[in-house]
C-alpha atoms as a PDB file:
ATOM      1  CA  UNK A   1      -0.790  11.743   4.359  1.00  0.00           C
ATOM      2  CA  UNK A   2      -2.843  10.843   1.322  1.00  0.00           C
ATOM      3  CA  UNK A   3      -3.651  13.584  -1.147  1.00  0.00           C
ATOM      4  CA  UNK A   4      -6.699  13.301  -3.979  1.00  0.00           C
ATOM      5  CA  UNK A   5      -7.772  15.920  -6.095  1.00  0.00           C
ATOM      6  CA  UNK A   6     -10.278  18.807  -5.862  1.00  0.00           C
ATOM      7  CA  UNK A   7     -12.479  16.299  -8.409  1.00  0.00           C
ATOM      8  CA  UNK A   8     -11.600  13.186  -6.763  1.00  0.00           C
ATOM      9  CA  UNK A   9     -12.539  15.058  -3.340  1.00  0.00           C
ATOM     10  CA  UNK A  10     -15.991  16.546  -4.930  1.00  0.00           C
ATOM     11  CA  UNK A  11     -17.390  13.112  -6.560  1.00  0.00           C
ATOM     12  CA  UNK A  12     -16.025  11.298  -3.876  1.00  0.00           C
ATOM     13  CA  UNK A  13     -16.808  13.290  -0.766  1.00  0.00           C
ATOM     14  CA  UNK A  14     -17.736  10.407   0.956  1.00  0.00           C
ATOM     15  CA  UNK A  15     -14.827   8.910   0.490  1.00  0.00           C
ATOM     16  CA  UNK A  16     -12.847  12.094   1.731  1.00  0.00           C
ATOM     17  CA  UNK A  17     -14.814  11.834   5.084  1.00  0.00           C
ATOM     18  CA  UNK A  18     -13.922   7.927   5.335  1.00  0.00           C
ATOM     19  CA  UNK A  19     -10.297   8.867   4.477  1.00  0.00           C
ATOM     20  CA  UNK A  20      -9.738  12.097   6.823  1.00  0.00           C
ATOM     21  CA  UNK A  21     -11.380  10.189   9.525  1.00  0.00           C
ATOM     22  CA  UNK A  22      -8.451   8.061   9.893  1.00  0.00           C
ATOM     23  CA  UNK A  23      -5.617  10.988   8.879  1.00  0.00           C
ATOM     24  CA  UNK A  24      -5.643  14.112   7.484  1.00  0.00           C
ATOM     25  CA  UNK A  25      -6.322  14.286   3.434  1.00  0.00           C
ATOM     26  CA  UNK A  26      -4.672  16.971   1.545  1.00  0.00           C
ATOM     27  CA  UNK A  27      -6.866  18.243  -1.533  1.00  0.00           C
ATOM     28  CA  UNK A  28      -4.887  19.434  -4.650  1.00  0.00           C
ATOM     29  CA  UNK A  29      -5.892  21.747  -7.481  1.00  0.00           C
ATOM     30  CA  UNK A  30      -4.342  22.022 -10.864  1.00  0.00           C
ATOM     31  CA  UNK A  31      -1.720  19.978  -8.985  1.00  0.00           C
ATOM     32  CA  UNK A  32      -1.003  21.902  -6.035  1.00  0.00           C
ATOM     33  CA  UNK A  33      -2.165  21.225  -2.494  1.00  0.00           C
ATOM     34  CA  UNK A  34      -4.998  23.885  -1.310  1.00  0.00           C
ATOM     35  CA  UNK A  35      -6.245  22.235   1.533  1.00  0.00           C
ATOM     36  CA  UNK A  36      -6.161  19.566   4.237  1.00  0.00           C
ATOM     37  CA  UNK A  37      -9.326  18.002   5.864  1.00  0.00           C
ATOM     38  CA  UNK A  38      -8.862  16.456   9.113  1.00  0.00           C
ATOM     39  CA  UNK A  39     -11.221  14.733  11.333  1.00  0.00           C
ATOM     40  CA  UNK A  40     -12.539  17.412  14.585  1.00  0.00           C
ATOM     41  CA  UNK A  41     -11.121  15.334  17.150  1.00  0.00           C
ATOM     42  CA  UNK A  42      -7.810  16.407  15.430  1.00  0.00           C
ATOM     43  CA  UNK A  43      -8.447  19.842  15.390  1.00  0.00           C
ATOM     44  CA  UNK A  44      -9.624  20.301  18.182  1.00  0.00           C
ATOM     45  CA  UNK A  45      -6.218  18.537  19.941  1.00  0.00           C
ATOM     46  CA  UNK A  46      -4.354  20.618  17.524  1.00  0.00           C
ATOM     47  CA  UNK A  47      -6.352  23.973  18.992  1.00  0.00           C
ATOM     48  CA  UNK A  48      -5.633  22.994  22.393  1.00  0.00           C
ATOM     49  CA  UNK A  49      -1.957  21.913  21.581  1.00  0.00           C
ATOM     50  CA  UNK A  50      -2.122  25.810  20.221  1.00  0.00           C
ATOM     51  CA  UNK A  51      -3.742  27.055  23.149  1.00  0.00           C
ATOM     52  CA  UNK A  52      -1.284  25.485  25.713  1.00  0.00           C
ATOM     53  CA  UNK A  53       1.453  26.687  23.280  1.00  0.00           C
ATOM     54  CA  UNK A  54       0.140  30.657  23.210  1.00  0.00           C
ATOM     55  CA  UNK A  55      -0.817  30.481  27.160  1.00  0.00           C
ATOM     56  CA  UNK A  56       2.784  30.884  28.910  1.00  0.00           C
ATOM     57  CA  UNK A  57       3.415  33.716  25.602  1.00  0.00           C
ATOM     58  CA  UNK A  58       0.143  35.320  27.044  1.00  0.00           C
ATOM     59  CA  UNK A  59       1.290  35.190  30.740  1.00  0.00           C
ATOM     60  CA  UNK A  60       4.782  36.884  29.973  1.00  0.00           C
ATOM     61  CA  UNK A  61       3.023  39.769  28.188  1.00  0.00           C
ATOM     62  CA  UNK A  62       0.707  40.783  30.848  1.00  0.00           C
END
């Protein structure tokens, strides 16, 4: 995973898109990672991943 920096990320956002289409980007400040931007089609397989995940959790509560 590549990291840049918040300033790196804010001069460069472009960049950061380019980059996060292809993996997720972590963005450090002062040094220490704050965020990661992915591309949506990641989320979103990481939300249903979650969903699938939660689903049998739900089923044994009800």
């Amino acid at each position: 995973m590549k990291t840049l920096t918040a300033k790196d990320a804010k001069y460069g956002f472009g960049r950061l898109i380019d980059l996060a289409r292809a993996e997720p980007v972590t963005v450090a400040k002062h040094g220490h990672p704050v965020v990661v931007v992915m591309a949506v089609e990641e989320f979103e397989r990481l939300k249903a991943l979650e969903t699938a995940v939660q689903s049998p959790e739900r089923k044994a509560k009800a």
